[in-house]
Every structure is written in C-alpha cells, then in structure tokens.
C-alpha atoms as a PDB file:
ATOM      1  CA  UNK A   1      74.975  75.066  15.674  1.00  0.00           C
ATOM      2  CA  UNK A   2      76.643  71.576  14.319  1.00  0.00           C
ATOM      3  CA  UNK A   3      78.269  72.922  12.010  1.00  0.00           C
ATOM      4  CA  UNK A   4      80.390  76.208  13.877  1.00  0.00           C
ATOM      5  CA  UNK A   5      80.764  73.423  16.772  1.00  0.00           C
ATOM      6  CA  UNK A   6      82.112  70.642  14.744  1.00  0.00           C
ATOM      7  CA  UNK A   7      83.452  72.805  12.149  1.00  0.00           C
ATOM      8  CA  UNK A   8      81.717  70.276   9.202  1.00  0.00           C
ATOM      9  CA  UNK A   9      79.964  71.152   5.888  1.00  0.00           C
ATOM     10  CA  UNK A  10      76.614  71.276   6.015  1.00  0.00           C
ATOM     11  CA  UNK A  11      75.906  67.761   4.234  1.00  0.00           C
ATOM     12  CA  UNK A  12      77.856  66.573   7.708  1.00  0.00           C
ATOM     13  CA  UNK A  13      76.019  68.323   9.285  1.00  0.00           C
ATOM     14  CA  UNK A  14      73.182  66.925   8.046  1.00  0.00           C
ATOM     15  CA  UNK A  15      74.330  63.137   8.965  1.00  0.00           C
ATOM     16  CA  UNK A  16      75.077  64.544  12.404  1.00  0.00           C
ATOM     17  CA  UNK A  17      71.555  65.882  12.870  1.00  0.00           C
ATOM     18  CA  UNK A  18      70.501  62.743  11.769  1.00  0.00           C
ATOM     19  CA  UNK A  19      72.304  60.874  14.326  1.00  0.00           C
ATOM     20  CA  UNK A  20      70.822  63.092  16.783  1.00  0.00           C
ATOM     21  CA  UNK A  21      67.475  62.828  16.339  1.00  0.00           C
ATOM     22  CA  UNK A  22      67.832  58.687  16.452  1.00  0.00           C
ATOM     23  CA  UNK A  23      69.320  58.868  19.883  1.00  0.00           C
ATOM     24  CA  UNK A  24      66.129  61.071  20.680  1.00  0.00           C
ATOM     25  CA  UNK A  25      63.992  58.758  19.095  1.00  0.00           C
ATOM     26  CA  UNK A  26      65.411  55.745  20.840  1.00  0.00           C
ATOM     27  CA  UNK A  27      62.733  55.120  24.170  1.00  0.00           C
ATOM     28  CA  UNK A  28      60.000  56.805  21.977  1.00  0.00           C
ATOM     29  CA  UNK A  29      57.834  53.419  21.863  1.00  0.00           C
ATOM     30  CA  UNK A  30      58.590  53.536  25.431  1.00  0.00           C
ATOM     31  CA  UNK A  31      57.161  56.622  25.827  1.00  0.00           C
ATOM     32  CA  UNK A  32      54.439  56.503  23.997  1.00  0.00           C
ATOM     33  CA  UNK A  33      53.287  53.446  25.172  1.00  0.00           C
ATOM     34  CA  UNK A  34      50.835  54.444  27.681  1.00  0.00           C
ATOM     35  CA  UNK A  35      48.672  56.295  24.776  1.00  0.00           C
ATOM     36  CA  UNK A  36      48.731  53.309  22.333  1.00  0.00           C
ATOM     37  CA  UNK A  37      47.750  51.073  25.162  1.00  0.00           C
ATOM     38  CA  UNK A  38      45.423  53.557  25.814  1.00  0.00           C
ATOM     39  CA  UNK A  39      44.130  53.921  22.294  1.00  0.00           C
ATOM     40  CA  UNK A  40      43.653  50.027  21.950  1.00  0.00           C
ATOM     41  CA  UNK A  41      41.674  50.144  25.329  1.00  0.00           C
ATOM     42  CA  UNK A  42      39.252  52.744  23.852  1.00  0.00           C
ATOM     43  CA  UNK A  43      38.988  51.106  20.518  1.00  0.00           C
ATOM     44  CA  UNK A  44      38.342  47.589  22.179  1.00  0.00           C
ATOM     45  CA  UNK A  45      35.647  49.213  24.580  1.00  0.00           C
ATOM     46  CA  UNK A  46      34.020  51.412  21.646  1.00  0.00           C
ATOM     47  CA  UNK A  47      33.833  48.730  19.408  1.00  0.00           C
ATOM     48  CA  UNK A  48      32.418  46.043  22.319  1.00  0.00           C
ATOM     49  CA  UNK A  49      30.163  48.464  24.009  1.00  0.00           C
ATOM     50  CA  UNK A  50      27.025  48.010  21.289  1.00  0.00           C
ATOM     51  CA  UNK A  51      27.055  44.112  20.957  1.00  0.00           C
ATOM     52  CA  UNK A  52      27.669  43.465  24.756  1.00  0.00           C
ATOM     53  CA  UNK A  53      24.673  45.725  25.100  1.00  0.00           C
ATOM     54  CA  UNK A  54      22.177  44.768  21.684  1.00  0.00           C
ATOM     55  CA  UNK A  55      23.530  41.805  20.375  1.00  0.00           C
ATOM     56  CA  UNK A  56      21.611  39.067  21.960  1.00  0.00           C
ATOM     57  CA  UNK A  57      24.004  35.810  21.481  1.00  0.00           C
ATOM     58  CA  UNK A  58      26.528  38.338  23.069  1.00  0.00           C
ATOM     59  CA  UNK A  59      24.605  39.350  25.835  1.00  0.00           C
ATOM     60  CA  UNK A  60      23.067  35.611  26.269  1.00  0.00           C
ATOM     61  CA  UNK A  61      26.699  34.456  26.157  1.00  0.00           C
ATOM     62  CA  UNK A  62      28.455  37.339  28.958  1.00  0.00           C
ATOM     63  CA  UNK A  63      25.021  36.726  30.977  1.00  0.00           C
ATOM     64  CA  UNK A  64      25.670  32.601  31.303  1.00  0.00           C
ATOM     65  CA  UNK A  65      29.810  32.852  32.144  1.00  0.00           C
ATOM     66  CA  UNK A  66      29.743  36.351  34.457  1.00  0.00           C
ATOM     67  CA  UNK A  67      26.920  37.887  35.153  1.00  0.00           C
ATOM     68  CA  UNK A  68      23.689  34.719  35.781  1.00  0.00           C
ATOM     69  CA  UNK A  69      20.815  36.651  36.268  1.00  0.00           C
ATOM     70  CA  UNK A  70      17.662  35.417  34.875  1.00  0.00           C
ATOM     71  CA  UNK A  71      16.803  35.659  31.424  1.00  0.00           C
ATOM     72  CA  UNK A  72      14.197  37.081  29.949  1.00  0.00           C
ATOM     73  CA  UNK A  73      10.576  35.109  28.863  1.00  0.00           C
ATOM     74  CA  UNK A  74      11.231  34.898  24.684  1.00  0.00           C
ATOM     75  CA  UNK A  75       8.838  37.460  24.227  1.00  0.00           C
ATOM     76  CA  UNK A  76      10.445  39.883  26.139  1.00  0.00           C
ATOM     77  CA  UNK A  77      13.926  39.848  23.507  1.00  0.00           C
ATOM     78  CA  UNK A  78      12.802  39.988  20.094  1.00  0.00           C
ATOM     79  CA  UNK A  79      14.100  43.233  19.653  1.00  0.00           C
ATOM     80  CA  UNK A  80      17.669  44.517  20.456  1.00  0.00           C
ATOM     81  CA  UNK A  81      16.479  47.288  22.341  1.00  0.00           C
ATOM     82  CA  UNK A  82      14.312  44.454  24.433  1.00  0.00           C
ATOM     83  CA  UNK A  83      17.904  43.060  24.688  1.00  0.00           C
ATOM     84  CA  UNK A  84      19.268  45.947  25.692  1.00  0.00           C
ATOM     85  CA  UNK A  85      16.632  46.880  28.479  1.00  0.00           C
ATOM     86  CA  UNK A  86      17.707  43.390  29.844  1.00  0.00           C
ATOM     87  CA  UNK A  87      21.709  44.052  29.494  1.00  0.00           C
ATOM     88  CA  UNK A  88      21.516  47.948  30.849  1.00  0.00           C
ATOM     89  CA  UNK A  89      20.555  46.223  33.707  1.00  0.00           C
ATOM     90  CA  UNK A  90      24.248  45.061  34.308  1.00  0.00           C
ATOM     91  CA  UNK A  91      26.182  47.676  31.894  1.00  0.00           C
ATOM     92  CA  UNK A  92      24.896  50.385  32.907  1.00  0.00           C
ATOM     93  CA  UNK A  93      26.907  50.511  36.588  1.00  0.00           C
ATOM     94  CA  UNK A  94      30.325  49.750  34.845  1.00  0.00           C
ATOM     95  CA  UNK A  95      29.624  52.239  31.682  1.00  0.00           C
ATOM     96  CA  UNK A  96      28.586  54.876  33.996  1.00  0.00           C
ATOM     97  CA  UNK A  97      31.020  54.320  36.872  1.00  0.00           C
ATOM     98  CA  UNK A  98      34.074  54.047  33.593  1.00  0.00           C
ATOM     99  CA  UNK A  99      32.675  57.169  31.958  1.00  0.00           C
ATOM    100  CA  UNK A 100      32.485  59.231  35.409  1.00  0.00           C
ATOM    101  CA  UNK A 101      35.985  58.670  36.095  1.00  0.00           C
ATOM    102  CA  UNK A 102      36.871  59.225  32.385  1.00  0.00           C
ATOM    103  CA  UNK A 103      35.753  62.849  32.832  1.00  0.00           C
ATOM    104  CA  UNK A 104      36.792  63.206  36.420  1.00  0.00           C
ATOM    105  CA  UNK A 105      40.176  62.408  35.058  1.00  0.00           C
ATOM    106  CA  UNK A 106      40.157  64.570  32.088  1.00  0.00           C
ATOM    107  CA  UNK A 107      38.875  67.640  35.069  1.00  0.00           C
ATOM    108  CA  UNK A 108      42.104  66.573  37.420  1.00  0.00           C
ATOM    109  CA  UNK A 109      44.498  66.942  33.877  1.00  0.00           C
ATOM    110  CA  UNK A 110      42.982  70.113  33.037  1.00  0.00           C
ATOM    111  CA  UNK A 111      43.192  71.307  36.544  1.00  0.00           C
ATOM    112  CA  UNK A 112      47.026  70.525  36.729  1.00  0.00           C
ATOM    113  CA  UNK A 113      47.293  72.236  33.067  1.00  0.00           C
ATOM    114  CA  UNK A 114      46.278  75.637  34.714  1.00  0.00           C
ATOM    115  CA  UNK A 115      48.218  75.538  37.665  1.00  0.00           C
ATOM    116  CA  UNK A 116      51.387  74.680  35.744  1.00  0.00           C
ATOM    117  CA  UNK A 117      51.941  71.553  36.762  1.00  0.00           C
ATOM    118  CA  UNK A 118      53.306  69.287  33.940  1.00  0.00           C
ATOM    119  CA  UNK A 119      51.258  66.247  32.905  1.00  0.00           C
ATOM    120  CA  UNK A 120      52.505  63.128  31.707  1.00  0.00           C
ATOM    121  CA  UNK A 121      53.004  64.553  28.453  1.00  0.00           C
ATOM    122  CA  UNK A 122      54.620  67.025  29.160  1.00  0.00           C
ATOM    123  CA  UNK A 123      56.989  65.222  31.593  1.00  0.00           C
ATOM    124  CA  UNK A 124      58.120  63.015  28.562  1.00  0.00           C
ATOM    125  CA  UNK A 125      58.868  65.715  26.316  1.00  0.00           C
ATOM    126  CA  UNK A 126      61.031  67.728  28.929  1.00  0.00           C
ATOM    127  CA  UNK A 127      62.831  64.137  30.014  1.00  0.00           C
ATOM    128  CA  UNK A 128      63.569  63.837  26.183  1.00  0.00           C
ATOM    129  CA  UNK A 129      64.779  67.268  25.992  1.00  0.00           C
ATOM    130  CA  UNK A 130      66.889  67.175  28.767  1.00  0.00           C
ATOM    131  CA  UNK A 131      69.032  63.677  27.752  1.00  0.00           C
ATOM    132  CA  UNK A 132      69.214  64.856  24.900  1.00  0.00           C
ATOM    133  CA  UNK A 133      71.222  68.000  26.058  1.00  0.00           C
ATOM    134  CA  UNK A 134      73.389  65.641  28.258  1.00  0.00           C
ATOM    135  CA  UNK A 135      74.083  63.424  25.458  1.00  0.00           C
ATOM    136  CA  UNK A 136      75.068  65.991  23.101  1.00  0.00           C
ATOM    137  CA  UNK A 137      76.902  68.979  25.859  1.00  0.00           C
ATOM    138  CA  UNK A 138      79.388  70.333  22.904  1.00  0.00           C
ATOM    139  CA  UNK A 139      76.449  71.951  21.353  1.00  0.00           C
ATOM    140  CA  UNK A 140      73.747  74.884  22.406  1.00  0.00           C
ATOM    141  CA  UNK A 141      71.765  73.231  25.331  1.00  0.00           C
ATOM    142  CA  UNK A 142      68.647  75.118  24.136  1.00  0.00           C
ATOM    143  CA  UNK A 143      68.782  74.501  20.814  1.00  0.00           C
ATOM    144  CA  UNK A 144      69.137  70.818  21.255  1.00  0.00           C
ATOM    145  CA  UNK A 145      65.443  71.146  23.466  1.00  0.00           C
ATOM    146  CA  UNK A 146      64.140  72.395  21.371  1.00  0.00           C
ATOM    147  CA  UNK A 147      65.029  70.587  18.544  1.00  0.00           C
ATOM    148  CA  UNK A 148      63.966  67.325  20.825  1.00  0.00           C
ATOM    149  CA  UNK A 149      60.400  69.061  21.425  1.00  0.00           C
END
C-alpha cells in the first residue's frame, strides 16, 4: 500500500513503514503500564507471601509494627509451620479476601469476553489502531489496523 500511494521503491518503502510503526509504538509504555505494574505487584506478593507467613524474624517483625497480637510461648515456634499456624492467623483474611477477588475479577473479564464487550486490552489495541489510521489517512485505513494490531 506505501508504495502505489507514495509512488516509492520498496527500500522507501521500507523507511516509511518504519516510521510508521514508531508513531504506533510511541504511548506503548503508556499502555502497557497497567500489566507491568501489575506484573511487579504479583511478583512482589508471590515472592513475600512464604516469609511473611514461615519466616519467623519476618513474621516477629510485621507482628511488632502492624499487626500486635500476642506472641507465641517459645515452644510453640520452633518450627515454621508452628510459625505459620501463628501468622495464618492474620494472613489468612487478606490472602483469601485478595485471592477471591482475583478470581471474581478474572469471572467479570471472561464474562465481558463472551458478550463482546472489549476489555482493557482490547480497548488499547483498537485506540492504537484507530490513531494510527488518522495519522496516516493517505493510505488503506484497514491495512494500517491491522498492521497496528
């Protein structure tokens, strides 16, 4: 399509498409920023979720600053999953509460999925699509969706 519109070669042509897709590329980390804030969150929380439940200084520690319930006689922590009977007493709520709306959310997204109804995602890809084919009106409008998507 670039190169019957702008009547170039195709090495042009090339530099044109080129051109192109860095204009669609611009707001990408915009974009996209919801899912690596999103990955970071998840990464933080998997990778927290065993010591603030086993690991005893880090359960001793969350315990004195946030939570102050009473500790424990000695005997009843010499084992991490002693320290985590005493922790699951305040992680559990949290963890469960998190995780039920983790999968009530992921029921609502597949429920808009199958009645059509564009999720974020999708949203994005369309709003991409369609400045793209504002930016760039001398060529196909379809083409240049779908070369966005």
């Amino acid at each position: 399509n670039v190169m019957a519109v702008d009547e170039v070669d195709w090495v042009t042509a090339c530099d044109k498409v080129s051109d192109i897709d860095r204009v669609d590329r611009q707001y990408l980390w915009l974009a996209t920023l919801p899912y690596k804030v999103g990955i970071f969150t998840g990464l933080t929380c998997t990778l927290g979720a065993l010591p603030m439940v086993f690991h005893r200084p880090t359960v001793e520690a969350f315990n004195e600053i946030y939570v102050t319930t009473d500790v424990p006689e000695e005997k009843d922590l010499e084992t991490a999953l002693e320290v985590g009977n005493w922790a699951w007493n305040w992680m559990e709520p949290p963890m469960g509460t998190i995780g039920f709306m983790i999968l009530s959310m992921q029921l609502v997204r597949a429920q808009m999925q199958n009645m059509g109804w564009k999720p974020y995602t999708h949203l994005v890809k369309s709003y991409r699509a369609d400045r793209l084919a504002r930016l760039y009106p001398q060529y196909n409008a379809d083409v240049v969706r779908e070369f966005s998507q």
